[in-house]
N, C-alpha and C. Protein backbone atom coordinates (compact mmCIF):
# COMPACT_ATOMS: atom_id res chain seq x y z
N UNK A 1 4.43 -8.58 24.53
CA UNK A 1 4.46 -8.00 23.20
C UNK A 1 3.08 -8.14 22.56
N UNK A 2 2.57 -7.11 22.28
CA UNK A 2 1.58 -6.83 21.22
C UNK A 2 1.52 -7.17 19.71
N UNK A 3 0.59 -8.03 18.94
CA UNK A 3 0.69 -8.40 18.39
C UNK A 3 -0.76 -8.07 17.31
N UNK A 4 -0.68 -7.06 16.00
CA UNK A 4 -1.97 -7.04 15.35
C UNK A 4 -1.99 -7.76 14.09
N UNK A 5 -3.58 -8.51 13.87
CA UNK A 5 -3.68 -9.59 13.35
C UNK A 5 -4.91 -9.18 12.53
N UNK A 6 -4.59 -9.02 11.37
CA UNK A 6 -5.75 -8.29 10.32
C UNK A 6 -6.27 -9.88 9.70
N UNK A 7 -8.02 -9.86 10.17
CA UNK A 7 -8.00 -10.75 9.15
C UNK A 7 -8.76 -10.39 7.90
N UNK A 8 -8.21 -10.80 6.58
CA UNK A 8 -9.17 -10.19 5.46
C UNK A 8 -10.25 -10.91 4.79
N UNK A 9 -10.56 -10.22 3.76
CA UNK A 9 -11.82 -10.50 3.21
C UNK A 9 -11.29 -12.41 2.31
N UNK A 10 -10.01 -12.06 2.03
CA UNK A 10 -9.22 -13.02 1.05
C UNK A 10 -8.87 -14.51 2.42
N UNK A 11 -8.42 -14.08 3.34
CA UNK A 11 -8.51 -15.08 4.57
C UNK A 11 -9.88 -15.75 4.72
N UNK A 12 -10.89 -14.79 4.72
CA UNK A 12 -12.05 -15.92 4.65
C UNK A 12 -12.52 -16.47 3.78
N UNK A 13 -12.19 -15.96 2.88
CA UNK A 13 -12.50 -16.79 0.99
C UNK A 13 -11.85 -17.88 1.17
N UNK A 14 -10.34 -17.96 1.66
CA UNK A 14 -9.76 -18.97 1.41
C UNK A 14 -10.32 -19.90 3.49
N UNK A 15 -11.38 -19.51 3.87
CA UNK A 15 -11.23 -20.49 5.14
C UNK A 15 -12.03 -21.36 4.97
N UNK A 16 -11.65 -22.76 5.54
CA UNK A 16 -12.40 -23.79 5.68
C UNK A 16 -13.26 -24.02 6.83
N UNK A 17 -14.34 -24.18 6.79
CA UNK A 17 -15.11 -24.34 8.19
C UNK A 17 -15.13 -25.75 8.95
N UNK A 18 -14.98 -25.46 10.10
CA UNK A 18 -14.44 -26.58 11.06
C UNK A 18 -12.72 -27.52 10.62
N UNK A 19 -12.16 -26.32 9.95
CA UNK A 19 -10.24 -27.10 9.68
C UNK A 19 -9.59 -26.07 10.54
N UNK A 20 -9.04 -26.34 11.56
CA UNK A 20 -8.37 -25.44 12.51
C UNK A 20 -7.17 -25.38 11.49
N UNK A 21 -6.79 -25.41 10.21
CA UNK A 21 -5.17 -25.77 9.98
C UNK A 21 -5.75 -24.45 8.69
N UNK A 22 -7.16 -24.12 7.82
CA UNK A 22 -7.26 -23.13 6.94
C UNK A 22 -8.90 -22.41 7.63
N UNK A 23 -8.70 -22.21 8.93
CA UNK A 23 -9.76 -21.32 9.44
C UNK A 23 -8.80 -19.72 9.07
N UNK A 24 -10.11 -18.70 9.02
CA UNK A 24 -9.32 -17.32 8.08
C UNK A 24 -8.72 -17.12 9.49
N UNK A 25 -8.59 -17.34 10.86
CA UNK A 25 -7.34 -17.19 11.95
C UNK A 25 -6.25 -17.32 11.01
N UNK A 26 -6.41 -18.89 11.59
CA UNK A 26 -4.66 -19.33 10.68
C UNK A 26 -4.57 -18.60 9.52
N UNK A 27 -5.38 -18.42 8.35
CA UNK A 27 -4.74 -17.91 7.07
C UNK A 27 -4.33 -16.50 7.71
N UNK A 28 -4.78 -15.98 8.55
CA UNK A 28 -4.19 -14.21 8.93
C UNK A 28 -2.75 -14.43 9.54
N UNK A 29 -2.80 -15.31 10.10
CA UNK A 29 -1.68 -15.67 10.74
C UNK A 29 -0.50 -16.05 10.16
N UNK A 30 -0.73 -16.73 9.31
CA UNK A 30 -0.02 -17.36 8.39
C UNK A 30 0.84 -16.23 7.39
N UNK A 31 0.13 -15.25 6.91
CA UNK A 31 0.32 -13.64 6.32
C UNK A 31 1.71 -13.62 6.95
N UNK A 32 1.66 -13.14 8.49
CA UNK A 32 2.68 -12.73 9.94
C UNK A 32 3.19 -13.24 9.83
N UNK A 33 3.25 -14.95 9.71
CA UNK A 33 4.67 -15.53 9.92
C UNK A 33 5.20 -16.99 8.70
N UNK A 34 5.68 -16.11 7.90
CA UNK A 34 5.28 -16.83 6.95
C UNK A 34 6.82 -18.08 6.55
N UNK A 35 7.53 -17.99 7.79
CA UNK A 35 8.22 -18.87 7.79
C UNK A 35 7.83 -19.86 8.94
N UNK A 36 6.75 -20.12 8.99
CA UNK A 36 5.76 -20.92 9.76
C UNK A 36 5.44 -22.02 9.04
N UNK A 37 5.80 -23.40 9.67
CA UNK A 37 5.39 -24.67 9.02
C UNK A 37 4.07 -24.87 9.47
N UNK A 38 3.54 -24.39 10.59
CA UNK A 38 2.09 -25.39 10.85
C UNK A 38 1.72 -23.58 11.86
N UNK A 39 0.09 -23.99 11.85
CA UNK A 39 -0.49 -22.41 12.32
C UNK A 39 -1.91 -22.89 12.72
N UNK A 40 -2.46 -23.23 13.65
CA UNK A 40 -3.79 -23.74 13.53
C UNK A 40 -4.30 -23.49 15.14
N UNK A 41 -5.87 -23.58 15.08
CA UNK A 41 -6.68 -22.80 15.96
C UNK A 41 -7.29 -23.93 16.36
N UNK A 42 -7.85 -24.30 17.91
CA UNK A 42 -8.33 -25.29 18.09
C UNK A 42 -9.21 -24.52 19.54
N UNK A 43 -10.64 -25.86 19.52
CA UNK A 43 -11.25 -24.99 20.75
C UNK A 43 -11.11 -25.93 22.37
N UNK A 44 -11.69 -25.41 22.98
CA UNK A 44 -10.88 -25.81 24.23
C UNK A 44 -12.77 -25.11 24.76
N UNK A 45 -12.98 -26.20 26.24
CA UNK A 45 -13.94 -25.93 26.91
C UNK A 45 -13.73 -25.60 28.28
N UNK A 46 -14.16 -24.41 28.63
CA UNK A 46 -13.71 -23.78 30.17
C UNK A 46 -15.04 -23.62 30.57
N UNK A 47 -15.39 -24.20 31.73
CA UNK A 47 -16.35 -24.35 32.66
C UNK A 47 -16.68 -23.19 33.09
N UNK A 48 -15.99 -21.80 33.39
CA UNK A 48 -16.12 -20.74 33.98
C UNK A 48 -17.09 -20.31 32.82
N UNK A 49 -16.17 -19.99 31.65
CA UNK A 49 -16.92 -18.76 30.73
C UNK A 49 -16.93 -19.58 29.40
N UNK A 50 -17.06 -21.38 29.26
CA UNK A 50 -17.59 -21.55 27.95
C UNK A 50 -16.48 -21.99 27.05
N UNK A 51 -16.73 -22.06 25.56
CA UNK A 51 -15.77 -22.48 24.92
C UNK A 51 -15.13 -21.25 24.28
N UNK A 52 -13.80 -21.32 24.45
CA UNK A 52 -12.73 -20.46 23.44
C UNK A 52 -12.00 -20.95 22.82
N UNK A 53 -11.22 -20.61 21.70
CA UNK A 53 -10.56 -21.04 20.92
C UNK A 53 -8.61 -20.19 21.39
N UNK A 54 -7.83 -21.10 20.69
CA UNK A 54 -6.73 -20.78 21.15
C UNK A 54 -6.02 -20.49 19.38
N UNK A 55 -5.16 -20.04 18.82
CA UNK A 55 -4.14 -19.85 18.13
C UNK A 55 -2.66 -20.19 18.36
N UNK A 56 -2.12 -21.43 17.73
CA UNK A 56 -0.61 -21.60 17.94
C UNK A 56 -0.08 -21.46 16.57
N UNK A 57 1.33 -21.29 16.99
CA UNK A 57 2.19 -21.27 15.67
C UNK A 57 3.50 -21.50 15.88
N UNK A 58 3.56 -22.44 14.95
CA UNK A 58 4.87 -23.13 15.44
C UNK A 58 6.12 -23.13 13.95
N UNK A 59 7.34 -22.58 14.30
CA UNK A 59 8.51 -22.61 13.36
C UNK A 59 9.61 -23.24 13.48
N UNK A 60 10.45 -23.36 12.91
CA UNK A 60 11.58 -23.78 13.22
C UNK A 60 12.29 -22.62 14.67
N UNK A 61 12.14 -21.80 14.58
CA UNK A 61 12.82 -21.13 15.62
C UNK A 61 11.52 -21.17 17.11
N UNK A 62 10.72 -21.88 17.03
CA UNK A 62 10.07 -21.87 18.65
C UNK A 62 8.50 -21.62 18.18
N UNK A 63 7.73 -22.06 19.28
CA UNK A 63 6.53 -22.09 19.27
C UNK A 63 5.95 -20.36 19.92
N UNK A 64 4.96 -20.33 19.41
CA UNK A 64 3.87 -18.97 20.42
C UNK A 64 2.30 -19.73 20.47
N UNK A 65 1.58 -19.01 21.47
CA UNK A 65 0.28 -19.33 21.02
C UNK A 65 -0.34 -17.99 21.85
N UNK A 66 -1.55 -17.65 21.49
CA UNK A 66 -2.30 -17.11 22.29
C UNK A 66 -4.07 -17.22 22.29
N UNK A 67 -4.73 -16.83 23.24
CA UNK A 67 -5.92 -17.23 23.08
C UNK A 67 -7.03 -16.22 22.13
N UNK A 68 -8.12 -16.45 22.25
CA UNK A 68 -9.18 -15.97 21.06
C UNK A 68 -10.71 -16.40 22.08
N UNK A 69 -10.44 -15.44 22.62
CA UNK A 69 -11.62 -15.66 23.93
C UNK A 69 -12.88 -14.52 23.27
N UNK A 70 -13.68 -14.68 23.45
CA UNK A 70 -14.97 -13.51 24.02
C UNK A 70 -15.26 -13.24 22.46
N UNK A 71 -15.64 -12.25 21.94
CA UNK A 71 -15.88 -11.83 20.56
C UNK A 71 -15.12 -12.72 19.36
N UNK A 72 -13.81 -12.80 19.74
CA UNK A 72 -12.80 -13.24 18.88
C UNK A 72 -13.47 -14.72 18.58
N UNK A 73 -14.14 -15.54 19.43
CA UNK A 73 -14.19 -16.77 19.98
C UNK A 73 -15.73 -16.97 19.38
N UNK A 74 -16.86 -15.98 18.96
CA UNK A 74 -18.15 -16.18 18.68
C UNK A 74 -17.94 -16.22 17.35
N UNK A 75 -16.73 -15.10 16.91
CA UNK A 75 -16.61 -15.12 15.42
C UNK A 75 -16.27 -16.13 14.86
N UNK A 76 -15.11 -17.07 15.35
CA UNK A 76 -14.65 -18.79 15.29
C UNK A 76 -15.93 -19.56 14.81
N UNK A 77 -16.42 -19.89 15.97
CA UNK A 77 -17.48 -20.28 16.27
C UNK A 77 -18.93 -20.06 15.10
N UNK A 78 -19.15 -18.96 15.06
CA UNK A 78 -19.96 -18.70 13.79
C UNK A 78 -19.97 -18.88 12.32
N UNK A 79 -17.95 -18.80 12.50
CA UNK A 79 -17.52 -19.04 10.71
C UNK A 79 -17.83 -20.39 10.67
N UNK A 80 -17.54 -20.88 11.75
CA UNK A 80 -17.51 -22.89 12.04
C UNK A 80 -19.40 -23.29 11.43
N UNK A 81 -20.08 -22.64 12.32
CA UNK A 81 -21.78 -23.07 11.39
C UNK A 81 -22.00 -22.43 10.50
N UNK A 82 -21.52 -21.10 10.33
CA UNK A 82 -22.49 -20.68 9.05
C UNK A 82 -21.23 -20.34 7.46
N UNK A 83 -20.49 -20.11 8.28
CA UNK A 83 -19.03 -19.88 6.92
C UNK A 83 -18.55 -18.66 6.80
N UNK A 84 -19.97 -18.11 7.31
CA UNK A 84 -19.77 -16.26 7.57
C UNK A 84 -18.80 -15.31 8.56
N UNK A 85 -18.04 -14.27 7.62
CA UNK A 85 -17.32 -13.61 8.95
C UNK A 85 -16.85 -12.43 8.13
N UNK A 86 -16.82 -11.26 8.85
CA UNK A 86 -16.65 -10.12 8.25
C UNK A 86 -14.96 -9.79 8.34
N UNK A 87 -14.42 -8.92 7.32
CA UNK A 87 -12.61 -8.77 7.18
C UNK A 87 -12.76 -8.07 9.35
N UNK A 88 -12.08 -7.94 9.75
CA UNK A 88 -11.84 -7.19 10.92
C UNK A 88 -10.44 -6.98 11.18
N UNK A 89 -10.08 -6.27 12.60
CA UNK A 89 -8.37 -6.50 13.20
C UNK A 89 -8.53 -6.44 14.60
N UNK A 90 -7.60 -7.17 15.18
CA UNK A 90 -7.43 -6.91 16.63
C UNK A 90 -6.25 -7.77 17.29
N UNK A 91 -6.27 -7.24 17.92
CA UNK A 91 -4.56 -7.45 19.26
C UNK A 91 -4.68 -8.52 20.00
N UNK A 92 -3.19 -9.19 20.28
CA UNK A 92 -3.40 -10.11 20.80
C UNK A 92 -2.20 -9.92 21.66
N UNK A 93 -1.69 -10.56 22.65
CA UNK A 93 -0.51 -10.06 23.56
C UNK A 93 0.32 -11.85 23.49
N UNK A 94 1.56 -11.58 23.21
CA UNK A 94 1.98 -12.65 23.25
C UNK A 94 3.49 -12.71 23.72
């Protein structure tokens, strides 16, 4: 299942840099599932192709997660040093 994940201009106003629990991920995420107790992004180091970041979300009815590799993963990464990140959207398969 396909899954689109707008993040906005208001998600990154409200993101914290380096809090996987109010990075503008989670706040987009959070939008989607908003009977979601906990929503947070964490990074993970793969020897092949580097560090990516992952997205989970967890409810009373069951967990999902999916990853945030390649572009998705520089943008993380960039909001994390500089704070900066432009509104965007994109798909995730879950």
């Amino acid at each position: 299942m396909k899954l689109e994940i707008e993040v906005t201009q208001e998600d990154i106003d409200k993101g914290v840099r380096s809090n996987p629990y109010k990075c503008p991920y989670s706040n987009a995420v959070k939008r989607l599932f908003s009977k979601a107790f906990q929503v947070y992004t964490h990074s993970h180091y793969d020897p092949q192709s580097g560090v990516w970041w992952s997205c989970a979300v967890s409810s009373w009815g069951g967990h999902i997660s999916f990853e945030l590799k390649g572009d998705l993963a520089s943008k993380a990464r960039r909001f994390d040093e500089t704070g900066e990140m432009q509104p965007f959207k994109f798909e995730v398969e879950i």
